[in-house]
N, C-alpha and C. Protein backbone atom coordinates (compact mmCIF):
# COMPACT_ATOMS: atom_id res chain seq x y z
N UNK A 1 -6.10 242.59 -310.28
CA UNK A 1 -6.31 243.91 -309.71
C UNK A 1 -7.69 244.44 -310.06
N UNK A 2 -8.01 243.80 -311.28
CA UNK A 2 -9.43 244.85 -311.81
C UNK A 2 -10.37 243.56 -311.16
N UNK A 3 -10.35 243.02 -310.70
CA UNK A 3 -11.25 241.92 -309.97
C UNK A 3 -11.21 242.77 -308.47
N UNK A 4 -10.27 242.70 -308.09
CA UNK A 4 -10.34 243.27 -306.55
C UNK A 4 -11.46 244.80 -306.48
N UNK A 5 -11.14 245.58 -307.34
CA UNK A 5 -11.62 246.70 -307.59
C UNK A 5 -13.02 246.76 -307.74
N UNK A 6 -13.45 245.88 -308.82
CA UNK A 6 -14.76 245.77 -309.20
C UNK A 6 -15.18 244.73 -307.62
N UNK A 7 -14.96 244.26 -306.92
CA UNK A 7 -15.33 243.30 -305.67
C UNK A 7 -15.26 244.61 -304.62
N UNK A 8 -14.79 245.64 -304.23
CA UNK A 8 -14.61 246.43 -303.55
C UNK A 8 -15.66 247.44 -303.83
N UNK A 9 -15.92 247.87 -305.37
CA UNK A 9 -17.19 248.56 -305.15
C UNK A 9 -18.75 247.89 -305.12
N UNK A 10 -18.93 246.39 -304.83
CA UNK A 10 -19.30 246.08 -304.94
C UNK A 10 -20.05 245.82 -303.62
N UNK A 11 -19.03 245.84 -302.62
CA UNK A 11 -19.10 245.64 -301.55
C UNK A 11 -19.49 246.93 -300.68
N UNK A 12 -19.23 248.47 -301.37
CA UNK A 12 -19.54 249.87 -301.08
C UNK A 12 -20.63 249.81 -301.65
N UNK A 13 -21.21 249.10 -302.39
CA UNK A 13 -22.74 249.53 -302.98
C UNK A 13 -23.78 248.67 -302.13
N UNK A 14 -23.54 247.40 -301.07
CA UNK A 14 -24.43 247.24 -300.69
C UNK A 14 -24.21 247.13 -299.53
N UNK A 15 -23.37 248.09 -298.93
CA UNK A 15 -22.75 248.35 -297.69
C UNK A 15 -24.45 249.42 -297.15
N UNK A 16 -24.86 249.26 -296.01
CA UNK A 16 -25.32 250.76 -295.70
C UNK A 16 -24.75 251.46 -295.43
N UNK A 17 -25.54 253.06 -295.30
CA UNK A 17 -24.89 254.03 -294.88
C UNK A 17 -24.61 254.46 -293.47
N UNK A 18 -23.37 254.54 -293.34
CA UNK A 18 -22.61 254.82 -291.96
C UNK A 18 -23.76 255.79 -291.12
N UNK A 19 -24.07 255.63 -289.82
CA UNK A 19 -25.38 256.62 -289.20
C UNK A 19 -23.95 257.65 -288.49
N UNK A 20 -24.22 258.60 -288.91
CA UNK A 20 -23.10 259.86 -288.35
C UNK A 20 -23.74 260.69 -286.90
N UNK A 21 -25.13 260.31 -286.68
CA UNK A 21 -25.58 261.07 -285.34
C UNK A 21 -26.01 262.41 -285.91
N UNK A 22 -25.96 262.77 -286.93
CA UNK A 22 -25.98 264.03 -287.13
C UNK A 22 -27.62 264.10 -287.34
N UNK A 23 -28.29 265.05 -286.64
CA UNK A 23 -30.09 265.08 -287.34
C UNK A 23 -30.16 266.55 -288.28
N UNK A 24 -31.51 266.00 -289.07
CA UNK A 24 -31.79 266.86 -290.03
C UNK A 24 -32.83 268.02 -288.92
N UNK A 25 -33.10 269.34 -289.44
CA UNK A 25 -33.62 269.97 -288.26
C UNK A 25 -34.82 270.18 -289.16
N UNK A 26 -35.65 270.05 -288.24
CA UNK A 26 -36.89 270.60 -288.88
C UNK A 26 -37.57 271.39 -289.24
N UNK A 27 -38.63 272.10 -289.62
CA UNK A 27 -39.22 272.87 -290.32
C UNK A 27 -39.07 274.32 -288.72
N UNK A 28 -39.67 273.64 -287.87
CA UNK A 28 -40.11 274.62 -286.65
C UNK A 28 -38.41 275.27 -286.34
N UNK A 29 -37.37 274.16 -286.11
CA UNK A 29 -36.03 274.92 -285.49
C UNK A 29 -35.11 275.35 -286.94
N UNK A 30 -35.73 275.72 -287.73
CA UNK A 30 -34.85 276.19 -288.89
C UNK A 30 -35.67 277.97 -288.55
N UNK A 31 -36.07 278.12 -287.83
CA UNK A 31 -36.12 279.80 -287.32
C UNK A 31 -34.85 280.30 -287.12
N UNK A 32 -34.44 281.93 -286.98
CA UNK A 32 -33.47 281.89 -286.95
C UNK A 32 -33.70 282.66 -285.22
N UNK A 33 -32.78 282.09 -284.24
CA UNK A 33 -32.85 282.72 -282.74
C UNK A 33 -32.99 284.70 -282.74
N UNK A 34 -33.45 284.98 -282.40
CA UNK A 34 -33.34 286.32 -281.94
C UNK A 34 -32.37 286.73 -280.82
N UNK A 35 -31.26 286.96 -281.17
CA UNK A 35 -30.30 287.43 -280.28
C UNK A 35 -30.51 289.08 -279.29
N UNK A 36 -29.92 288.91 -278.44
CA UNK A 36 -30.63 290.21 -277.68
C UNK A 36 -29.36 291.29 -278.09
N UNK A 37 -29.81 292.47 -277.89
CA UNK A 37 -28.58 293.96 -278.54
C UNK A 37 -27.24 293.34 -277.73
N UNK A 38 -26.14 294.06 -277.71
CA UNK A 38 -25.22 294.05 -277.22
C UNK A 38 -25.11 295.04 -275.96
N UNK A 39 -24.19 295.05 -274.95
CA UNK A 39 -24.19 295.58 -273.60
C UNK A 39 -23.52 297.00 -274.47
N UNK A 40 -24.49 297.97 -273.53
CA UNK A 40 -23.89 299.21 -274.22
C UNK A 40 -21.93 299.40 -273.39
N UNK A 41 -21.41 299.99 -274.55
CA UNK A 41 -19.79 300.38 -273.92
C UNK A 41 -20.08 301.05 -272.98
N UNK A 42 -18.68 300.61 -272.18
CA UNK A 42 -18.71 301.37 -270.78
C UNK A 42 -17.23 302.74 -271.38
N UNK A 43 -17.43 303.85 -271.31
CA UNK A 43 -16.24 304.73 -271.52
C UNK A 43 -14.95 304.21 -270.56
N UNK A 44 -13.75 304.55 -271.02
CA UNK A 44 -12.86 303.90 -270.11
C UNK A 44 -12.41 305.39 -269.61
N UNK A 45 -11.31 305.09 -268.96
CA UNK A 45 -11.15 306.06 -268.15
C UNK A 45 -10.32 307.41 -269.32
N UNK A 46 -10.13 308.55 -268.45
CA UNK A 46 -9.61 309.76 -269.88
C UNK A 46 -8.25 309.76 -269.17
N UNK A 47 -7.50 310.31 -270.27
CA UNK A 47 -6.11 310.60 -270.22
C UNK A 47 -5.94 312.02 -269.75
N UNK A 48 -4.73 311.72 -268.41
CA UNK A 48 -4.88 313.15 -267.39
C UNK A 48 -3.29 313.64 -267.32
N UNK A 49 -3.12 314.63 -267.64
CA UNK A 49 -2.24 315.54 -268.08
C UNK A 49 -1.15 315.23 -266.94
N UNK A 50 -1.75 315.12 -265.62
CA UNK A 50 -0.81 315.43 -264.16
C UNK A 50 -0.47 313.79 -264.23
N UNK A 51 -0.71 312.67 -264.49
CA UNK A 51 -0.21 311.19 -265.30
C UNK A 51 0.95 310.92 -265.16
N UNK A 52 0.92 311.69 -266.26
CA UNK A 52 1.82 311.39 -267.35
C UNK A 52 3.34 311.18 -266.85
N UNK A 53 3.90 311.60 -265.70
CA UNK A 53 5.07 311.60 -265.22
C UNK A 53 5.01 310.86 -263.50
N UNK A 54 4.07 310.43 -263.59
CA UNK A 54 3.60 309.89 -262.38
C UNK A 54 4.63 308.47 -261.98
N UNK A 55 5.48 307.84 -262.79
CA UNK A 55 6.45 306.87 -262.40
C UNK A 55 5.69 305.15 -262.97
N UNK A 56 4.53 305.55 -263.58
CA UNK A 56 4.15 304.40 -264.14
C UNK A 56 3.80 304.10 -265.48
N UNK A 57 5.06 305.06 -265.94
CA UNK A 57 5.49 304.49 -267.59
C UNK A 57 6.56 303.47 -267.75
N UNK A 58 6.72 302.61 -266.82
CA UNK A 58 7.88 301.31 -266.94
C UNK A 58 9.20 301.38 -266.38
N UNK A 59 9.55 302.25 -265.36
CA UNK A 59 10.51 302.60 -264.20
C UNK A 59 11.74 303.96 -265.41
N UNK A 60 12.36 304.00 -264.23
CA UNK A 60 13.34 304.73 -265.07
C UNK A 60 15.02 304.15 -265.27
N UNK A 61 15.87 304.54 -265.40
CA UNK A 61 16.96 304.10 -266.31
C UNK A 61 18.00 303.29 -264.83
N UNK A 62 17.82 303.18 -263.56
CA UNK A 62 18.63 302.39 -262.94
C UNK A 62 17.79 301.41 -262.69
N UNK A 63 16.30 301.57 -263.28
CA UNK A 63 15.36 300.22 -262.81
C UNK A 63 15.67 299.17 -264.42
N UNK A 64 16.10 300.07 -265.10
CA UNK A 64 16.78 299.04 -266.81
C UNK A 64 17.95 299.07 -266.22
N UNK A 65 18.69 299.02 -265.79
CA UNK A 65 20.27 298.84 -265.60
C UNK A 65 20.24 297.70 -264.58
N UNK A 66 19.03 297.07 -263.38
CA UNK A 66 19.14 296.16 -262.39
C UNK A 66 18.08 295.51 -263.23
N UNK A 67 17.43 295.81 -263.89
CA UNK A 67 16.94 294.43 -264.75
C UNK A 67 17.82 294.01 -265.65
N UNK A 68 18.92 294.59 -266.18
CA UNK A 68 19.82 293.61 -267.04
C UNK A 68 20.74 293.14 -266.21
N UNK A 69 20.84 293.81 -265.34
CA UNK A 69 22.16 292.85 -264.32
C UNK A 69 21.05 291.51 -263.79
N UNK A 70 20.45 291.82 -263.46
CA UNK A 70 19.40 290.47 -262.97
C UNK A 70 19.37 289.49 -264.01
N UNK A 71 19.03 290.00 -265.40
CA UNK A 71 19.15 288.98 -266.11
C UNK A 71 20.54 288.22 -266.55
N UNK A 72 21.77 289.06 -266.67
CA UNK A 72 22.71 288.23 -266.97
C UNK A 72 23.25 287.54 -265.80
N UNK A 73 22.73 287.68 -264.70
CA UNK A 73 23.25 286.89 -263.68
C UNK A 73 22.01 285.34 -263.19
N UNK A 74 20.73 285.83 -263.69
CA UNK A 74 20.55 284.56 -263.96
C UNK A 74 20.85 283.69 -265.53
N UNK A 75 21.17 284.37 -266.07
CA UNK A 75 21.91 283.46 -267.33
C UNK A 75 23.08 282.49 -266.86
N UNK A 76 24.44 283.54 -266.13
CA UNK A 76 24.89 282.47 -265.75
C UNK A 76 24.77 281.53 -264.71
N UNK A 77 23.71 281.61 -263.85
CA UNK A 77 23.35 280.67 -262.59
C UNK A 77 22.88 279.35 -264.01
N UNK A 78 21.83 279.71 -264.72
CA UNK A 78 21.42 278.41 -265.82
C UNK A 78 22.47 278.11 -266.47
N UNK A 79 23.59 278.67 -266.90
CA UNK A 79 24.85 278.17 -267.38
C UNK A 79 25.39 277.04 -266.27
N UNK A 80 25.47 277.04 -265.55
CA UNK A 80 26.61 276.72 -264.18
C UNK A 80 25.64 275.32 -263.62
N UNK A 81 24.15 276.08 -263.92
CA UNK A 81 23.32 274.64 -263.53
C UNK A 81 23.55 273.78 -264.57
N UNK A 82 23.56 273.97 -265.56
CA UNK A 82 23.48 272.75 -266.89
C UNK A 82 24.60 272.26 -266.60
N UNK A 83 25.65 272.69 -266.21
CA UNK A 83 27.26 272.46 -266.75
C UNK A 83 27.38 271.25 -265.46
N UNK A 84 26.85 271.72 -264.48
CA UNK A 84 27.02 271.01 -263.26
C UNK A 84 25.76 269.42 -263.49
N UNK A 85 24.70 269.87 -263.76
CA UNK A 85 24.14 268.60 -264.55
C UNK A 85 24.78 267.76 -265.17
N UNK A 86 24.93 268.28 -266.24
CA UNK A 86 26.16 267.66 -267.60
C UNK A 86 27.41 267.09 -267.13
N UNK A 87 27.70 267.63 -265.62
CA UNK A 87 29.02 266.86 -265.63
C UNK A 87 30.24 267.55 -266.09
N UNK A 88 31.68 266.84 -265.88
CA UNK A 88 32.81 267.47 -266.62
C UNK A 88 32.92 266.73 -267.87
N UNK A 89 33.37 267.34 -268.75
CA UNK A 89 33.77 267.40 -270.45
C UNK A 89 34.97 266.42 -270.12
N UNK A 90 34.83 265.13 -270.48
CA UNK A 90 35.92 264.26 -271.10
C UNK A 90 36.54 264.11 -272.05
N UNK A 91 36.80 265.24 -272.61
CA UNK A 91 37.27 264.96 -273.70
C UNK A 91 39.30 265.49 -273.75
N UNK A 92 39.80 264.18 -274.55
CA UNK A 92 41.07 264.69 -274.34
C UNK A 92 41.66 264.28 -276.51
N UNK A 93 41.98 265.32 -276.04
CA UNK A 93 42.64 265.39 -277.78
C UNK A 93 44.49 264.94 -277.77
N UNK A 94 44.25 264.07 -278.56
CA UNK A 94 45.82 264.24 -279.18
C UNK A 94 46.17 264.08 -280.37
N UNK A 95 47.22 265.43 -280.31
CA UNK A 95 47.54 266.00 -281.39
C UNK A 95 48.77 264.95 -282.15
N UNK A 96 49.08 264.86 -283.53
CA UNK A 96 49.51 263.63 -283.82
C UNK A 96 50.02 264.53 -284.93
N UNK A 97 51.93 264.19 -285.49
CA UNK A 97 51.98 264.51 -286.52
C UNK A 97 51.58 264.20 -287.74
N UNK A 98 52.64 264.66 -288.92
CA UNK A 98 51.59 263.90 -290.26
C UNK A 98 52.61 262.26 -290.21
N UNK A 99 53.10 262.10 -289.45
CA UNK A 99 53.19 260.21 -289.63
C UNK A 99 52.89 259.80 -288.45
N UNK A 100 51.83 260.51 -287.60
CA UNK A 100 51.02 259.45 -286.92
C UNK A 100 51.79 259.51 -285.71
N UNK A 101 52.55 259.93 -285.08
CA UNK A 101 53.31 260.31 -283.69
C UNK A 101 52.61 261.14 -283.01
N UNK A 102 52.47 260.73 -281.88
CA UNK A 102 51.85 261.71 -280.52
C UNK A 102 52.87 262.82 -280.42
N UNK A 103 52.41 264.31 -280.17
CA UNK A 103 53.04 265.11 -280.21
C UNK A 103 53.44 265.48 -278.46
């Protein structure tokens, strides 16, 4: 083992060094770029009193009552699709007393 070891760094010491592509930069591009200011903010729009009840705060309470019916009725359409994928359940049990008789 201590042969292999000592043969292995032996073989890293007169290995060259791997070329990685990477270059050293030189004296001229070690400047640092001058970036230009940033775009001045644009104000967004102001908050208007007459708004506020305008119907586009997220519907009102029969537009939540047909989005949950929508959703549990596509729940069970994806229920009914898998099941129908999957096939019927083969499975049959029998029940057996404690000495082993079909009930």
């Amino acid at each position: 083992m201590a042969l292999r070891l000592s043969m292995f760094r032996a073989m890293a010491k007169a290995a060259p060094k791997p070329k990685t592509g990477a270059t050293r930069p030189t004296k001229a591009s070690t400047a640092p770029a001058v970036q230009p200011p940033p775009p001045a903010a644009v104000p967004g729009p102001s908050y208007d009193q007459t708004q506020a009840g305008s119907g586009t705060s997220g519907g009102g309470i029969m537009y939540q009552i047909l989005l949950g019916m929508g959703s549990m009725f596509g729940v069970i359409l994806a229920i009914n699709l898998v099941s129908r994928v999957l096939g019927p359940r083969r499975i049959t049990v029998i029940h057996k007393d404690s000495e082993g008789r079909p009930l």
